[in-house]
N, C-alpha and C. Protein backbone atom coordinates (compact mmCIF):
# COMPACT_ATOMS: atom_id res chain seq x y z
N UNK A 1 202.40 115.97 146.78
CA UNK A 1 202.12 117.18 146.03
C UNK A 1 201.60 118.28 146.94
N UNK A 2 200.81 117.59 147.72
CA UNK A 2 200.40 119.26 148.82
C UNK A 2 201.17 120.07 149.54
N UNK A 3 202.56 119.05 150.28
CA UNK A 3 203.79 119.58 150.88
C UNK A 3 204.23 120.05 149.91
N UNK A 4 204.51 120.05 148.64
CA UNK A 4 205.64 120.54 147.39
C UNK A 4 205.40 122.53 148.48
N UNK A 5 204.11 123.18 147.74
CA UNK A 5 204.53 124.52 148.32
C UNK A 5 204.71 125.22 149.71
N UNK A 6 204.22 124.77 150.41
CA UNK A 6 204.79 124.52 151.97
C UNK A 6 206.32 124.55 151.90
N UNK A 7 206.56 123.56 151.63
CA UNK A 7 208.33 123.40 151.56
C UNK A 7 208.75 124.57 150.72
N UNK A 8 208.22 124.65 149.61
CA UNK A 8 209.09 125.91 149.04
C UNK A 8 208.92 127.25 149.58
N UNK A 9 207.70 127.48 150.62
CA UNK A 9 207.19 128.88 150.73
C UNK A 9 208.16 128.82 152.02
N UNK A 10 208.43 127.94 152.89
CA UNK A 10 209.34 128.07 154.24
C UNK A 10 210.93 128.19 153.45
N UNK A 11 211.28 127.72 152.40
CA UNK A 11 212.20 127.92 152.33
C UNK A 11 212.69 129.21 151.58
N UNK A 12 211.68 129.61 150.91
CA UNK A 12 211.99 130.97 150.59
C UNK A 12 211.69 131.99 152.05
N UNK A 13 211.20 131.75 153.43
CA UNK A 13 210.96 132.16 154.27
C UNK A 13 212.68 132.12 155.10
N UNK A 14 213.16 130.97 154.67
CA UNK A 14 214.45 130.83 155.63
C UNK A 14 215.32 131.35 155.11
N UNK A 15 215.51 130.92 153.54
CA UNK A 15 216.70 130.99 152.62
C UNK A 15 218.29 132.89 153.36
N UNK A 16 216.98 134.03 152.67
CA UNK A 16 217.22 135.11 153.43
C UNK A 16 218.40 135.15 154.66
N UNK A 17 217.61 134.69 155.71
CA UNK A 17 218.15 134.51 156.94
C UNK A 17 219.24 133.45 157.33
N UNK A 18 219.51 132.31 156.17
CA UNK A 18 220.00 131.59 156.63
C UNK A 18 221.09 131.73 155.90
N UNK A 19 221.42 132.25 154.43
CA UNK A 19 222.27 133.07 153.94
C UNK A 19 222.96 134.49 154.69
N UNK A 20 222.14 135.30 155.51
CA UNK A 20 223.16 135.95 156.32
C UNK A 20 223.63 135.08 157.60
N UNK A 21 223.32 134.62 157.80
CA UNK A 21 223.44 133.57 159.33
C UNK A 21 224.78 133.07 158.27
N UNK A 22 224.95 132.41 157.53
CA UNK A 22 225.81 130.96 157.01
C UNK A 22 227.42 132.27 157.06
N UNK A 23 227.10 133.36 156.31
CA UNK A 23 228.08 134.87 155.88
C UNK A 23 228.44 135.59 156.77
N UNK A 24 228.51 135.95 157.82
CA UNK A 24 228.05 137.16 158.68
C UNK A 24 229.01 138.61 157.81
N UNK A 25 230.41 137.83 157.39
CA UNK A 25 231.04 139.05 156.80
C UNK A 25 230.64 139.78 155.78
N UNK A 26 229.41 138.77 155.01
CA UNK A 26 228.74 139.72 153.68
C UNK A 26 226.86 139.00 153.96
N UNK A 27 227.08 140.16 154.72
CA UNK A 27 225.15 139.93 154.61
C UNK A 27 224.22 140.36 153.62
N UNK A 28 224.72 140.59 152.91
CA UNK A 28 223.99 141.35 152.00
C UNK A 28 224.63 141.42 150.39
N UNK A 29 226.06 141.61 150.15
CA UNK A 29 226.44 142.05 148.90
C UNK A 29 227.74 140.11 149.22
N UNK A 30 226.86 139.35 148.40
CA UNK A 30 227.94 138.65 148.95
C UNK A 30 229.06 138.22 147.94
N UNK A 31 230.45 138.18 148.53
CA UNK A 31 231.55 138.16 147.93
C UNK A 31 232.35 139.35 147.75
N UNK A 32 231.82 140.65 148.50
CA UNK A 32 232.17 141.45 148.36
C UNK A 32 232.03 142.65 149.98
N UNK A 33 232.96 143.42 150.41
CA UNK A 33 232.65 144.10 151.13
C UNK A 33 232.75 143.86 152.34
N UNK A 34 233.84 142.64 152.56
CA UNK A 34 233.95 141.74 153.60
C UNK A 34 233.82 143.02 154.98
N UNK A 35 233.35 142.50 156.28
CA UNK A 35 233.09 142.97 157.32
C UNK A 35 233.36 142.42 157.88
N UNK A 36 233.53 142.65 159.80
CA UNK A 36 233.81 141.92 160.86
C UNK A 36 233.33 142.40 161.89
N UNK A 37 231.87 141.58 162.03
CA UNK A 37 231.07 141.71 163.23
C UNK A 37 231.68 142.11 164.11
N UNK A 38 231.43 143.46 164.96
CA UNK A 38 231.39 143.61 166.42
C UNK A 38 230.93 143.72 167.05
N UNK A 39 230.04 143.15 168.07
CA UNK A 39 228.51 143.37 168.59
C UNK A 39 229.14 144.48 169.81
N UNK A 40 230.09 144.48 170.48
CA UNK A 40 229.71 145.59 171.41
C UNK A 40 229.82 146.85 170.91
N UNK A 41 230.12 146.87 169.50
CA UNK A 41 230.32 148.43 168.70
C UNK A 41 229.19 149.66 169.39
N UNK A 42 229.22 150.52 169.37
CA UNK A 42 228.40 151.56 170.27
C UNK A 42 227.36 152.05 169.14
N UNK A 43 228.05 152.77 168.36
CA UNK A 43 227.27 154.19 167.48
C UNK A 43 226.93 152.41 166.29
N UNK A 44 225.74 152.07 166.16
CA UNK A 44 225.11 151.14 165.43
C UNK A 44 223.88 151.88 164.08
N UNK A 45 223.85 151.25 163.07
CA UNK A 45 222.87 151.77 162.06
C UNK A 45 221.82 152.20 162.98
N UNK A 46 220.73 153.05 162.49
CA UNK A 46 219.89 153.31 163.29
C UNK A 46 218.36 152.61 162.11
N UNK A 47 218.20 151.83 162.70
CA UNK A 47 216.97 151.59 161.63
C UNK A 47 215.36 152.53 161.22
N UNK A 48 215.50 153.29 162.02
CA UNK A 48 214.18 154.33 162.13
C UNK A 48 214.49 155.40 161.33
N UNK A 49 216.32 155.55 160.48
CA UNK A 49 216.26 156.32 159.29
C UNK A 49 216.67 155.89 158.18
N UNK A 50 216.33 156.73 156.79
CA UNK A 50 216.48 156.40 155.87
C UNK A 50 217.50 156.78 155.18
N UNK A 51 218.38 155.68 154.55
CA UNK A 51 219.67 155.93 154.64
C UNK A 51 219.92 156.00 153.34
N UNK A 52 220.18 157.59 152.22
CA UNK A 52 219.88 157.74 151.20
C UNK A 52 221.50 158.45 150.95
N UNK A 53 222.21 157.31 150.42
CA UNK A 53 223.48 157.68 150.18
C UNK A 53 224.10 157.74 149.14
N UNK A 54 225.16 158.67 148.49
CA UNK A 54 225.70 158.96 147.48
C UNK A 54 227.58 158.64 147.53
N UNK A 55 227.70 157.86 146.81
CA UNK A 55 229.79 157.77 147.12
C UNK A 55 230.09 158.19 145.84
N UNK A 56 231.05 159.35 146.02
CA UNK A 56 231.56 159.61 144.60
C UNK A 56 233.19 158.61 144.86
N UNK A 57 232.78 158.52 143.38
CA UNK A 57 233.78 157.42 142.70
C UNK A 57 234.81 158.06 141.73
N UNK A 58 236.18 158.65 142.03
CA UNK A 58 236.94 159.60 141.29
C UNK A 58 238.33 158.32 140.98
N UNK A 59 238.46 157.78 141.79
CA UNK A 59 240.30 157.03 141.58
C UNK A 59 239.83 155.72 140.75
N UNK A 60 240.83 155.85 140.47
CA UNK A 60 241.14 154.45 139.42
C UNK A 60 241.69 153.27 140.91
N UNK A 61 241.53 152.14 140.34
CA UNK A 61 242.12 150.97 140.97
C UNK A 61 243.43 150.79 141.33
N UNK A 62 244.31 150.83 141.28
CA UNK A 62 246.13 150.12 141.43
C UNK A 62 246.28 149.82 140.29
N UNK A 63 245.53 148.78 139.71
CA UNK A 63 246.07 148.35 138.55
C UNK A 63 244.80 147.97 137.93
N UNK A 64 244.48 147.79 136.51
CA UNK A 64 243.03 147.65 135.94
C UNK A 64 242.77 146.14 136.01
N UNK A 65 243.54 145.09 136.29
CA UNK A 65 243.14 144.18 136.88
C UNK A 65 242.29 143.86 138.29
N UNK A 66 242.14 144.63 139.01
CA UNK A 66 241.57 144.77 140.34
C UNK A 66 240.58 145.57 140.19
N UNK A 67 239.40 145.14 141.33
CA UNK A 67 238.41 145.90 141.47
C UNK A 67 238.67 147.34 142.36
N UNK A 68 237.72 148.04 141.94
CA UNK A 68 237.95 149.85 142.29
C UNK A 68 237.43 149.66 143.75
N UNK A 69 238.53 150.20 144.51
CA UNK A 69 238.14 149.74 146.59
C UNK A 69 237.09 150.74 146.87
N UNK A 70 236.85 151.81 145.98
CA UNK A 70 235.74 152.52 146.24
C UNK A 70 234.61 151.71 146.11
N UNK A 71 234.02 150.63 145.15
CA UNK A 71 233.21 150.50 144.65
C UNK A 71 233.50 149.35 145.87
N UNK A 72 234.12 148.56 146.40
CA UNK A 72 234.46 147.65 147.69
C UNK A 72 233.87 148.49 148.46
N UNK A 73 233.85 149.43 149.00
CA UNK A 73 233.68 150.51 149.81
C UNK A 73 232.07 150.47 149.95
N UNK A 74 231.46 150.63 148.66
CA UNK A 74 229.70 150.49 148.76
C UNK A 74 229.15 148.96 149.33
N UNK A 75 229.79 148.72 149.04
CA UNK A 75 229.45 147.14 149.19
C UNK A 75 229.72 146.30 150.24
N UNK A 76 231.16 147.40 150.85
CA UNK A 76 231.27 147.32 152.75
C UNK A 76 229.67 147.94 153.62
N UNK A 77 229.86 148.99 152.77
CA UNK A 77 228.44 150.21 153.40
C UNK A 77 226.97 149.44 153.55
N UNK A 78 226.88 148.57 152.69
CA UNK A 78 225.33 147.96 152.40
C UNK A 78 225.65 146.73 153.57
N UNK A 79 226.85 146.13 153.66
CA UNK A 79 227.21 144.72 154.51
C UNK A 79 226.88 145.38 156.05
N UNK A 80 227.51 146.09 155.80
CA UNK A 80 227.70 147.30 157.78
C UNK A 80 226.41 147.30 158.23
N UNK A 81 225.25 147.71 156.83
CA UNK A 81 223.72 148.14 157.78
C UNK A 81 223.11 147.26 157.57
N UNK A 82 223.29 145.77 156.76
CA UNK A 82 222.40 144.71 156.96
C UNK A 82 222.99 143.88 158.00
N UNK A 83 224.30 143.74 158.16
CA UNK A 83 224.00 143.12 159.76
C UNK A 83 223.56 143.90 160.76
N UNK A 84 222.92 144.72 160.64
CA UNK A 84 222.22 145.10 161.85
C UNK A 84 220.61 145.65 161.46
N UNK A 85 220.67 144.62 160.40
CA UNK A 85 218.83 144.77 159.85
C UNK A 85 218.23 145.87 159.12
N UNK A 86 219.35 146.88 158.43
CA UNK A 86 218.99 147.65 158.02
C UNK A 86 219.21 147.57 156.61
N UNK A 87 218.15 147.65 155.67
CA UNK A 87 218.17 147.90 153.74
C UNK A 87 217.78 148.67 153.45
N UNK A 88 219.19 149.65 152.78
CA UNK A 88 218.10 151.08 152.25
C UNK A 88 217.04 150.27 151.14
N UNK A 89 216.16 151.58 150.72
CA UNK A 89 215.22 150.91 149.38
C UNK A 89 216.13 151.04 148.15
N UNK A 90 215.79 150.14 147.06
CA UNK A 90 216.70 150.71 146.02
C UNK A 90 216.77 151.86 145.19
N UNK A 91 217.33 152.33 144.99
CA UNK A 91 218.00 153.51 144.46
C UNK A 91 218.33 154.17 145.42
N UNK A 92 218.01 154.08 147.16
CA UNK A 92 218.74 155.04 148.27
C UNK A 92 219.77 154.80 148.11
N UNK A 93 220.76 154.47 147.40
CA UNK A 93 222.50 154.27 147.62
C UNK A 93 222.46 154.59 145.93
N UNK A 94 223.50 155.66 145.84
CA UNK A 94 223.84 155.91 144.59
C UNK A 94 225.32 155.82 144.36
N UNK A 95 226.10 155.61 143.14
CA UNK A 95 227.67 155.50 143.44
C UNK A 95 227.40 156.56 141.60
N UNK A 96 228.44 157.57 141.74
CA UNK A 96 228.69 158.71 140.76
C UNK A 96 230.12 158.51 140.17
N UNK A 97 230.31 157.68 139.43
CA UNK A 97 231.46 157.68 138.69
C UNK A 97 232.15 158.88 137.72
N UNK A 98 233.26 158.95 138.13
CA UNK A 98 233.87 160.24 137.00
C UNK A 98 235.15 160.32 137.53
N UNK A 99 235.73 161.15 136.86
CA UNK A 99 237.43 161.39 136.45
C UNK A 99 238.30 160.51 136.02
N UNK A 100 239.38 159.09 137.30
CA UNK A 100 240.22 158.66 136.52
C UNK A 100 239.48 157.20 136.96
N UNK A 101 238.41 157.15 137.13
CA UNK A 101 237.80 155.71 137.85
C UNK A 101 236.63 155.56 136.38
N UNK A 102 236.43 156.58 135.42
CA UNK A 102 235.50 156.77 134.53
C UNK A 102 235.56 155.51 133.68
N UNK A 103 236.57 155.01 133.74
CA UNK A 103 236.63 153.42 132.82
C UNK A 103 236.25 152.06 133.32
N UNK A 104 236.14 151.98 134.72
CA UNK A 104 235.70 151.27 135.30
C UNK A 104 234.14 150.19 134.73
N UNK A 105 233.58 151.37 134.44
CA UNK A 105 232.46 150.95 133.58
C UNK A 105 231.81 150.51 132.20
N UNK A 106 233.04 150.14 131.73
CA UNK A 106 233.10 149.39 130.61
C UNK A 106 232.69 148.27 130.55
N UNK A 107 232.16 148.11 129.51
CA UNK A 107 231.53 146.50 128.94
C UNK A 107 233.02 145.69 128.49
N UNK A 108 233.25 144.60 129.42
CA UNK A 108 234.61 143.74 128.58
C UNK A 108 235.33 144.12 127.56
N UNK A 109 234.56 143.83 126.38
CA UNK A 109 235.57 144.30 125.12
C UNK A 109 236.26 145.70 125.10
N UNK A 110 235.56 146.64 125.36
CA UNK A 110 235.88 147.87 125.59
C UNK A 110 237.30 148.16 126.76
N UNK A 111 237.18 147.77 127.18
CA UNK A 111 237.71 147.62 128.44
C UNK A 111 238.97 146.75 128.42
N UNK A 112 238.88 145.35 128.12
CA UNK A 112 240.18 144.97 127.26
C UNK A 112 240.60 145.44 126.31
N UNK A 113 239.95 145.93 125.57
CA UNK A 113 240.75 147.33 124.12
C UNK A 113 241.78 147.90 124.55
N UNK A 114 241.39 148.64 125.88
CA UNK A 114 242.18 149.95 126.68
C UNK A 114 242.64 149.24 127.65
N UNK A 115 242.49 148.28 128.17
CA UNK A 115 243.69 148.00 129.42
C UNK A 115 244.78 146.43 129.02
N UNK A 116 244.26 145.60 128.19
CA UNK A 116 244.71 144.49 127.92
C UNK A 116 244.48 143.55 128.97
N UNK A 117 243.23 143.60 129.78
CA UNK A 117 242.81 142.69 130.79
C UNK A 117 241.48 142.67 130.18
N UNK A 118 241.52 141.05 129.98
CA UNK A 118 240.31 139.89 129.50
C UNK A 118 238.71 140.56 129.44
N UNK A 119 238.84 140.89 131.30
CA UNK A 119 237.64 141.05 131.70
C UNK A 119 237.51 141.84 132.94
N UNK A 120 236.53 142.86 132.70
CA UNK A 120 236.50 143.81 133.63
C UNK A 120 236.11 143.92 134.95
N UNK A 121 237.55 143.65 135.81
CA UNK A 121 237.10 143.18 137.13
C UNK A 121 235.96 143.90 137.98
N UNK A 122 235.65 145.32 137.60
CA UNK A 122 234.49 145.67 138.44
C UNK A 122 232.65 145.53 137.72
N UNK A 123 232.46 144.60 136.97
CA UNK A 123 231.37 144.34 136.57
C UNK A 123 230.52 143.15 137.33
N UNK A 124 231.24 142.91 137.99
CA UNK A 124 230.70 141.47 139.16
C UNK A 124 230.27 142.18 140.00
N UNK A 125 231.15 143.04 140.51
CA UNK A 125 230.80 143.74 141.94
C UNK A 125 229.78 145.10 141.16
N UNK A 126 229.91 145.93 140.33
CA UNK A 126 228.20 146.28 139.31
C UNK A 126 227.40 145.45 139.76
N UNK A 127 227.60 144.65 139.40
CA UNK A 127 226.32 143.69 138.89
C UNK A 127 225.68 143.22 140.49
N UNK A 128 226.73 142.96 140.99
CA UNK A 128 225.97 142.83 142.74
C UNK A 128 225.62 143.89 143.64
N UNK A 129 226.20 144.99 143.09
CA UNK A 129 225.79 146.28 143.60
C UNK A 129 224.33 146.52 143.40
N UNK A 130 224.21 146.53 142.29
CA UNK A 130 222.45 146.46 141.36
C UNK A 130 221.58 145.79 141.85
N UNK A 131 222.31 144.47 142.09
CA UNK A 131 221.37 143.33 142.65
C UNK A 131 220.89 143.52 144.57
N UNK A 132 221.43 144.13 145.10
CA UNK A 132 221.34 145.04 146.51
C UNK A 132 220.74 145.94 146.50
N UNK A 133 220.55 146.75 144.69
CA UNK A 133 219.37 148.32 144.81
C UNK A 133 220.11 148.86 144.48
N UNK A 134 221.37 149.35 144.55
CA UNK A 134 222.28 150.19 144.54
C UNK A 134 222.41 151.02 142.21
N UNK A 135 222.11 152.72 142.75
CA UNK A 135 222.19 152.75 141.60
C UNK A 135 223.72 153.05 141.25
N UNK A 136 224.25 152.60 139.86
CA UNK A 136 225.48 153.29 139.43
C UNK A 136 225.82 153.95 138.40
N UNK A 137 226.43 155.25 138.69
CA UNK A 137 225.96 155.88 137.40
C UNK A 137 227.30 156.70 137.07
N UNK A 138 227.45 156.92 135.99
CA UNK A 138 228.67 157.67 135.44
C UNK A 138 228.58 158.94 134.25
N UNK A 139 229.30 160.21 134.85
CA UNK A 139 228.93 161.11 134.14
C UNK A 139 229.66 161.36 132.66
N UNK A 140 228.74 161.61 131.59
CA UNK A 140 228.76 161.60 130.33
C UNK A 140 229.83 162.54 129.72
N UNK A 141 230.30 163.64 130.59
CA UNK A 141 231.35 164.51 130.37
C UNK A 141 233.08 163.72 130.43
N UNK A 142 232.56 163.00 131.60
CA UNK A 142 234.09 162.23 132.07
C UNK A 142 234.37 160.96 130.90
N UNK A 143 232.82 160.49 130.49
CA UNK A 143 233.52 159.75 129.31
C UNK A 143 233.86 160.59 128.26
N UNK A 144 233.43 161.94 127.87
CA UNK A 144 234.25 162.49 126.65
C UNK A 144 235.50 162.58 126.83
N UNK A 145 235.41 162.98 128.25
CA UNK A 145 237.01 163.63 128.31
C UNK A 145 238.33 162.37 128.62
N UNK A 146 237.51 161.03 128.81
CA UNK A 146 238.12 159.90 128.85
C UNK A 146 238.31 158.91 127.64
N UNK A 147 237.70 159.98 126.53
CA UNK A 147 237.70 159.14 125.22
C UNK A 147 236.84 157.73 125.27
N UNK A 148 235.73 157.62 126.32
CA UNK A 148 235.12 156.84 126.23
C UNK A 148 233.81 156.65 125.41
N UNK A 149 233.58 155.80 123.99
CA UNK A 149 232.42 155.73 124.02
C UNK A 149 231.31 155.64 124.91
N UNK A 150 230.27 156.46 125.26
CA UNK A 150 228.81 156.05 125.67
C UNK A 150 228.58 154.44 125.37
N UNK A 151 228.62 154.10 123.90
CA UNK A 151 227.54 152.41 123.72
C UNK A 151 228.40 151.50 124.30
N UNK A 152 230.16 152.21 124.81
CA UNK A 152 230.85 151.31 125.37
C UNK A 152 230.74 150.93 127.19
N UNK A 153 229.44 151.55 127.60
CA UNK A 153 229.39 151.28 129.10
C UNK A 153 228.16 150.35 129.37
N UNK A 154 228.56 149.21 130.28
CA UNK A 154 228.02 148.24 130.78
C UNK A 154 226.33 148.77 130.93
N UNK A 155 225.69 147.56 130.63
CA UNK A 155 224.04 148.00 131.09
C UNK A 155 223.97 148.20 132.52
N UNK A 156 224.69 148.00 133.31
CA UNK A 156 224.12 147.70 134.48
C UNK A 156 224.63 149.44 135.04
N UNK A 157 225.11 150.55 134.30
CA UNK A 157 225.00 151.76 134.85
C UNK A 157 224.69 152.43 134.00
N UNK A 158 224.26 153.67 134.58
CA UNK A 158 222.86 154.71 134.16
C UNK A 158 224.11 156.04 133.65
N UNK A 159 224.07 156.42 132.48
CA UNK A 159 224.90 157.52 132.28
C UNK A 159 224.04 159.04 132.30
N UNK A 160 224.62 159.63 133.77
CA UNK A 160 223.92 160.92 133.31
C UNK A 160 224.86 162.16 132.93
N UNK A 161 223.95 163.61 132.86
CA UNK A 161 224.25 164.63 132.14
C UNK A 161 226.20 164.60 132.81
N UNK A 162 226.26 164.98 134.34
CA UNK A 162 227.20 165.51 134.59
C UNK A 162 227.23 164.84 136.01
N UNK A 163 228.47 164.58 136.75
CA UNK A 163 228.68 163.94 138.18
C UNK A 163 228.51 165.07 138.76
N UNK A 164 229.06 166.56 138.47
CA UNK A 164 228.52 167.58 138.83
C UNK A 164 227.38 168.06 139.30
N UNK A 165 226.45 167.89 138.59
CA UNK A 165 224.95 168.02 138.45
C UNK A 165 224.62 166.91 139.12
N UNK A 166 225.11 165.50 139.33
CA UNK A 166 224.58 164.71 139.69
C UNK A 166 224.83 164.80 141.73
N UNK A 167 225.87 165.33 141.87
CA UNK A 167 226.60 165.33 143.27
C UNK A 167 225.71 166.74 143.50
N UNK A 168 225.72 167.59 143.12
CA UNK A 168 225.10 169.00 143.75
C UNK A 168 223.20 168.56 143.85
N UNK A 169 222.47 167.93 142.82
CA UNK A 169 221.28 167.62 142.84
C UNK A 169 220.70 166.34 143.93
N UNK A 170 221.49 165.34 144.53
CA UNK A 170 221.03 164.24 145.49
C UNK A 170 221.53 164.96 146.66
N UNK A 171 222.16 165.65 146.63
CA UNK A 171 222.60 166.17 147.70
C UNK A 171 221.79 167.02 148.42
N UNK A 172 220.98 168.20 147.46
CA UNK A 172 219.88 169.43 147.42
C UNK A 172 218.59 168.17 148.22
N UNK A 173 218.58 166.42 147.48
CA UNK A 173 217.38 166.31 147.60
C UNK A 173 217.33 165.53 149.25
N UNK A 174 218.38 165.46 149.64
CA UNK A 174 218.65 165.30 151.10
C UNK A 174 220.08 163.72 151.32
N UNK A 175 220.76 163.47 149.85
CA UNK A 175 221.29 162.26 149.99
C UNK A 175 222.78 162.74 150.89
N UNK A 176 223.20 161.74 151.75
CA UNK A 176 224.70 162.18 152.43
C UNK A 176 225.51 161.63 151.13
N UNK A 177 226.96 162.11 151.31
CA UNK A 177 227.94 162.28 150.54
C UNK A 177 229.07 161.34 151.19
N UNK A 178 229.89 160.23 150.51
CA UNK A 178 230.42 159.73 150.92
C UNK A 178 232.02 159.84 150.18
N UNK A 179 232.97 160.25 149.98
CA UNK A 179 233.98 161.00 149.03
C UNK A 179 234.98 159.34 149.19
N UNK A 180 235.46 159.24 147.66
CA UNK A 180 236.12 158.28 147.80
C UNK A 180 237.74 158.33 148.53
């Protein structure tokens, strides 16, 4: 009984490290965002800044069976700066959904309504985005104009006023811009 938390406190000490060690291609978002270590790469994350990033999210997928490569794209971005020890805090990475990618964020049913696929391939990679910090959010105009209900978007993103408002305001507050 005295070893019981010992053992668990080292292994929550290793677990971390031994999960990027076991991955190297997804250190961070795993199953997603695959990477390929290059250690002599030159221009490397810089860990002494804070890396407060915004990707607007405008295209639809290929086909609504597949996940949106933009939203692959964040999830490359978070893999890139944790192998080299860098985590923004959460909410420093924002992803702004709108135009023809605006459906993406559907809750299943919704989502099979309008595409006739089961289940909505980008709610895994949501959901691991979230679980990395990452906020995702989609503007409330693009679902009118997408005929999307509001109660029809996944919990795991934040619907605000306008992607407009949302891209001109993180931007004012110092976030870089990453265009899909």
């Amino acid at each position: 009984m005295i070893f019981k938390p010992v053992i668990v406190a080292a292994l929550a000490m290793v677990t971390p490290a031994a999960a990027s060690a076991a991955d190297p291609r997804h250190p961070v978002v795993q199953g997603y965002g695959a990477i390929t270590p290059v250690p002599d790469a030159k221009e490397r994350p810089d860990r002494s800044l804070r890396y407060r990033v915004m990707f607007n999210v405008t295209r639809a997928a290929a086909t609504p069976d597949q996940a949106n490569p933009s939203l692959e794209k964040v999830a490359r971005f978070l893999n890139l700066l944790g192998a080299d020890g860098v985590r923004p805090a959460p909410g420093d990475v924002v992803v702004v959904v709108h135009g023809a990618a605006t459906p993406l964020v559907m809750a299943d049913a919704a989502y099979a309504g309008r595409t006739s696929v089961a289940k909505n391939p980008n709610l895994p990679l949501i959901a691991a985005l979230r679980s990395a910090g990452v906020s995702v959010r989609v503007c409330s105009q693009a679902l009118v104009g997408n005929k999307i209900d509001p109660a029809s978007v996944d919990e795991d993103v934040e619907v605000d006023v306008s992607a407009l408002t949302t891209l001109a305001t993180l931007q004012l507050r110092g976030w870089a811009l990453i265009p899909d």
